[in-house]
C-alpha atoms as a PDB file:
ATOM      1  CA  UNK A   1     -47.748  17.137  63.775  1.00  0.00           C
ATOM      2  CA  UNK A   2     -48.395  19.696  60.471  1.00  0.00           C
ATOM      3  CA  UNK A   3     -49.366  18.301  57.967  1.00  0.00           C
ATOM      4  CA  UNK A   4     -50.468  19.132  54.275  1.00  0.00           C
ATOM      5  CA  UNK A   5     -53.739  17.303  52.621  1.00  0.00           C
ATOM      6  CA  UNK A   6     -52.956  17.738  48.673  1.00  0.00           C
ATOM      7  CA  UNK A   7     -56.282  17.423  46.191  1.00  0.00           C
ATOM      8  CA  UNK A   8     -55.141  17.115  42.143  1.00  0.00           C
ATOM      9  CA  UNK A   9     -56.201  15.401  39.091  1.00  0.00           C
ATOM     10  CA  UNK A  10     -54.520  12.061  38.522  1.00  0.00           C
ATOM     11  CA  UNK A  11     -51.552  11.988  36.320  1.00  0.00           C
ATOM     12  CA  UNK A  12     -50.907   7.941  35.669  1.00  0.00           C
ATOM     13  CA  UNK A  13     -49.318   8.031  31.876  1.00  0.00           C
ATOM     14  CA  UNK A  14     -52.584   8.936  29.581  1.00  0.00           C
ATOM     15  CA  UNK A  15     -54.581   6.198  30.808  1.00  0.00           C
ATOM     16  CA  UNK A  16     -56.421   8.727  33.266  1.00  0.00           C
ATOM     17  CA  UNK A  17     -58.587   7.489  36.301  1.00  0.00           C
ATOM     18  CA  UNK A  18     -61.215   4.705  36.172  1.00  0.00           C
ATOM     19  CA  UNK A  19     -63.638   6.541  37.766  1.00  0.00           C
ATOM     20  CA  UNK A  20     -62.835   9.867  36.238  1.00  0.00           C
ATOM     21  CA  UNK A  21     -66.409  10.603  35.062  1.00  0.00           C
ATOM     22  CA  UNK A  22     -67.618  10.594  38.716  1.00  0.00           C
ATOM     23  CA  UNK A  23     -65.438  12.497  40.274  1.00  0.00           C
ATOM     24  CA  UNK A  24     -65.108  16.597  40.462  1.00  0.00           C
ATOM     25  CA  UNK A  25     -62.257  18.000  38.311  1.00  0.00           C
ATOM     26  CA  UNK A  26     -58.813  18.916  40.544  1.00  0.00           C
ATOM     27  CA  UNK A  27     -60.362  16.526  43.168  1.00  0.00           C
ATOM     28  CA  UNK A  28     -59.785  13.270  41.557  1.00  0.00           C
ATOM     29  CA  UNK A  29     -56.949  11.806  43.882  1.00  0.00           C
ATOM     30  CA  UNK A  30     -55.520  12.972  47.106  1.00  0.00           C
ATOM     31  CA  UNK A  31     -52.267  12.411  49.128  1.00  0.00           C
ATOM     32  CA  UNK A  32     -50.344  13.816  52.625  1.00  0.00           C
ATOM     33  CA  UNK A  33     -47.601  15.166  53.454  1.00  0.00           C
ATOM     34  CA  UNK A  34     -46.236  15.730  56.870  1.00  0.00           C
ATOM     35  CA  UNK A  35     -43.591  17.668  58.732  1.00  0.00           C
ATOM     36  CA  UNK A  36     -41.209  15.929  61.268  1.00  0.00           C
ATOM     37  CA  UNK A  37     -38.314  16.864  62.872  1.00  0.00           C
ATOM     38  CA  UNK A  38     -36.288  15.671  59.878  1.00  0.00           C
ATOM     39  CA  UNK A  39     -38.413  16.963  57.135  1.00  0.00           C
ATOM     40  CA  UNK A  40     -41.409  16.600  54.741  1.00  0.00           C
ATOM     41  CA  UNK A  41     -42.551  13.009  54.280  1.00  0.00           C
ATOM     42  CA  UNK A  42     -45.120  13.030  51.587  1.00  0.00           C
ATOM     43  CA  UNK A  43     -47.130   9.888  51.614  1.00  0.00           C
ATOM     44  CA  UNK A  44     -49.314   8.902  48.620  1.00  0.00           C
ATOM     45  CA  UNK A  45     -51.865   6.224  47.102  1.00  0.00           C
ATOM     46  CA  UNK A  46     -51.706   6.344  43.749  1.00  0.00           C
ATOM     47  CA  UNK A  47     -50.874   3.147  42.402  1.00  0.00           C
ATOM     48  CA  UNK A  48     -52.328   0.933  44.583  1.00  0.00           C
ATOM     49  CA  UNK A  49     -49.268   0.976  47.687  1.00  0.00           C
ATOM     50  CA  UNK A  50     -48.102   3.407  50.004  1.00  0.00           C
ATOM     51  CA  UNK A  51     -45.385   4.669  48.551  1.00  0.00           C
ATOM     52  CA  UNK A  52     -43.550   6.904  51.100  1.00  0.00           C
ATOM     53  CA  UNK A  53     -40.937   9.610  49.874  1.00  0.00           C
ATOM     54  CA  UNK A  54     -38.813  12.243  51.877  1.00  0.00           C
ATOM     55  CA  UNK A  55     -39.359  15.526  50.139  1.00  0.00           C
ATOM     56  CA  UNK A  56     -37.551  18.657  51.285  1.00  0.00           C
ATOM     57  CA  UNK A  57     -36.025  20.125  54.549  1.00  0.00           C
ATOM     58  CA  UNK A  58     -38.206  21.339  57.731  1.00  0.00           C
ATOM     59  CA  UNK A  59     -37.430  25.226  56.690  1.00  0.00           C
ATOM     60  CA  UNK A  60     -39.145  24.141  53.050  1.00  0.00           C
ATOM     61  CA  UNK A  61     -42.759  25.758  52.451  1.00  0.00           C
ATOM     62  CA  UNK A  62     -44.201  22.629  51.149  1.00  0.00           C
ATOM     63  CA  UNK A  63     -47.485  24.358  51.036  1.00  0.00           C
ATOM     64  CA  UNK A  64     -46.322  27.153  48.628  1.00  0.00           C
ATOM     65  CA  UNK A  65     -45.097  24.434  46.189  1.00  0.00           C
ATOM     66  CA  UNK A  66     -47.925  22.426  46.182  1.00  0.00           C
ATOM     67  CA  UNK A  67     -49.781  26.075  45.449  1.00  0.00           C
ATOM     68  CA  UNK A  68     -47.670  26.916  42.880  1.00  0.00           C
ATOM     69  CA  UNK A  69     -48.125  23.632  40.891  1.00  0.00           C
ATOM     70  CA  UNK A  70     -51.560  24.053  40.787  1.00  0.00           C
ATOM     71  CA  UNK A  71     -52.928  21.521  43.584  1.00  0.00           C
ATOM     72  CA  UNK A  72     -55.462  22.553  46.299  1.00  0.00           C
ATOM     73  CA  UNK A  73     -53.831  22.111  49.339  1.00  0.00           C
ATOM     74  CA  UNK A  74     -55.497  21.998  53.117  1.00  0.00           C
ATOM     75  CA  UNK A  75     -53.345  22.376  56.455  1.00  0.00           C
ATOM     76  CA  UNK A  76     -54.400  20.480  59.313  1.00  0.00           C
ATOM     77  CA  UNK A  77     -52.754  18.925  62.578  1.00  0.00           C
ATOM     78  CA  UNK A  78     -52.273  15.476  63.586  1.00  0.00           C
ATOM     79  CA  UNK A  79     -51.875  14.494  67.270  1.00  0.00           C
ATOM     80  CA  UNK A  80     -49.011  12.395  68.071  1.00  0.00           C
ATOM     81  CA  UNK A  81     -51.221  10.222  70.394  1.00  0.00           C
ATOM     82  CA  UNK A  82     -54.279   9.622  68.793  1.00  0.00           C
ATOM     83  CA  UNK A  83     -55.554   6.058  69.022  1.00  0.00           C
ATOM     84  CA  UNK A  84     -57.982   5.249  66.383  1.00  0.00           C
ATOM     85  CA  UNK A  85     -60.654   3.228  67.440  1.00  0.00           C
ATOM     86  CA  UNK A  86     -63.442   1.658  64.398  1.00  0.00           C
ATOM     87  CA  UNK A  87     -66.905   2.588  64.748  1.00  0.00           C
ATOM     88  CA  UNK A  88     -69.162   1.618  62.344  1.00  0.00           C
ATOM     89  CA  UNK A  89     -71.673   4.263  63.514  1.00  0.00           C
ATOM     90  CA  UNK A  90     -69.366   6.832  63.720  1.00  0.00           C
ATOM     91  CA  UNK A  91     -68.236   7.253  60.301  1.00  0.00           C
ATOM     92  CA  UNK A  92     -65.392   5.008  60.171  1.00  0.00           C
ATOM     93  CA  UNK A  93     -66.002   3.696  56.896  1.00  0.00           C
ATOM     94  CA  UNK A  94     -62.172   3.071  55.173  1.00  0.00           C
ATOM     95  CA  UNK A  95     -62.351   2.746  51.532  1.00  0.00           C
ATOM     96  CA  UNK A  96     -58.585   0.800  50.118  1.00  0.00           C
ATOM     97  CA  UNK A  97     -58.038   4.269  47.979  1.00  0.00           C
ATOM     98  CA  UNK A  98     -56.179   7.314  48.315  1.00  0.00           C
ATOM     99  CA  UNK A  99     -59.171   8.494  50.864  1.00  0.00           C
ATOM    100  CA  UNK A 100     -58.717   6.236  52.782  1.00  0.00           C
ATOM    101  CA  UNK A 101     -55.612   6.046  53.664  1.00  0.00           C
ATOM    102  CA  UNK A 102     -55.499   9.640  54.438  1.00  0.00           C
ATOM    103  CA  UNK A 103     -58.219   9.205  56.750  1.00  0.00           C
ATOM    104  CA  UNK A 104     -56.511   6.373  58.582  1.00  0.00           C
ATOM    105  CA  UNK A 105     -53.356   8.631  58.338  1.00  0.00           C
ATOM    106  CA  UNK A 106     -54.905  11.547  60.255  1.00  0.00           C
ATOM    107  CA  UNK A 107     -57.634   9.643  62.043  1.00  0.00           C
ATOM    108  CA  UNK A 108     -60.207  11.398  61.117  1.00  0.00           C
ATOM    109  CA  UNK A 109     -63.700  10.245  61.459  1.00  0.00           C
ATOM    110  CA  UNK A 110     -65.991  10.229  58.184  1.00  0.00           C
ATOM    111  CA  UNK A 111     -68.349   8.856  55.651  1.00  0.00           C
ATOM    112  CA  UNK A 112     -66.335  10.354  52.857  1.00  0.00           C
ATOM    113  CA  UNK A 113     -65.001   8.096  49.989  1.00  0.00           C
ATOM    114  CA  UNK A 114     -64.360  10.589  47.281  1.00  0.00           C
ATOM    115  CA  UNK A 115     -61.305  13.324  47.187  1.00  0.00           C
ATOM    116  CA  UNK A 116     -63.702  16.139  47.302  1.00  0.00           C
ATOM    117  CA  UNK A 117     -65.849  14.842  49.877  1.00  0.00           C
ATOM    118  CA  UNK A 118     -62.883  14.388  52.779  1.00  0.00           C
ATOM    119  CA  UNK A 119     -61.892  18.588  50.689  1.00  0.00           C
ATOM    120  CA  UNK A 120     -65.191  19.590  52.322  1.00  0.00           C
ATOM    121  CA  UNK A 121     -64.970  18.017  55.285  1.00  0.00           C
ATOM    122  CA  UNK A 122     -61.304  18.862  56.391  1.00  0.00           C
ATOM    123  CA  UNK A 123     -62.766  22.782  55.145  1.00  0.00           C
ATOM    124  CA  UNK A 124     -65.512  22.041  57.643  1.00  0.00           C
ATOM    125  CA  UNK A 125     -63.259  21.833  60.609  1.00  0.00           C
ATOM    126  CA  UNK A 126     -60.923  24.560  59.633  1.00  0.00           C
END
């Protein structure tokens, strides 16, 4: 299954992120959207709970749009079947934030707990 890994700043009313000061600028939350047979489902973190929205038609070029509002986007695939299985010497570490939960989404293996960290790994395996 496509899907779209989406790195921006956080946008949360003014009050800005609570770890703002240690994280890179444009990589300071992260969220995924994939493609079904019905359409984009974008799936995001921010507040604290999944929240789960249906975005635009299959034909739609989500990446383009995510582009053109100024958020650094990766493509990457998801199998269907993939069973994920913890490790703790594998790099299975899940942190409960928007990192995590894109990890567990794609089930992808690694030690990173910051937006830009999972950036350069899902670069890594391009």
């Amino acid at each position: 299954m496509k899907a779209i890994v989406v790195f921006c700043d956080v946008n949360d009313n003014g009050k800005g992120h609570p770890f703002a000061w240690l994280l890179k600028d444009n990589f300071k939350h992260c969220f995924v959207a994939f493609l079904t047979e019905v359409g984009w489902v974008e799936i995001d973190y921010r507040m604290g709970i999944p929240l789960v929205e249906c975005m635009a038609p299959p034909e739609f070029d989500m990446n383009k749009h995510y582009e053109d509002n100024g958020f650094i986007t990766v493509e990457t695939k998801q199998p269907r079947n993939m069973r994920f299985r913890f490790n703790p010497f594998r790099g299975n570490i899940m942190v409960a934030n928007c990192v995590g939960l894109v990890k567990a989404l794609l089930g992808i293996k690694s030690f990173a707990i910051t937006p830009y960290q999972l950036y350069k790994r899902l670069k890594k395996c391009q």
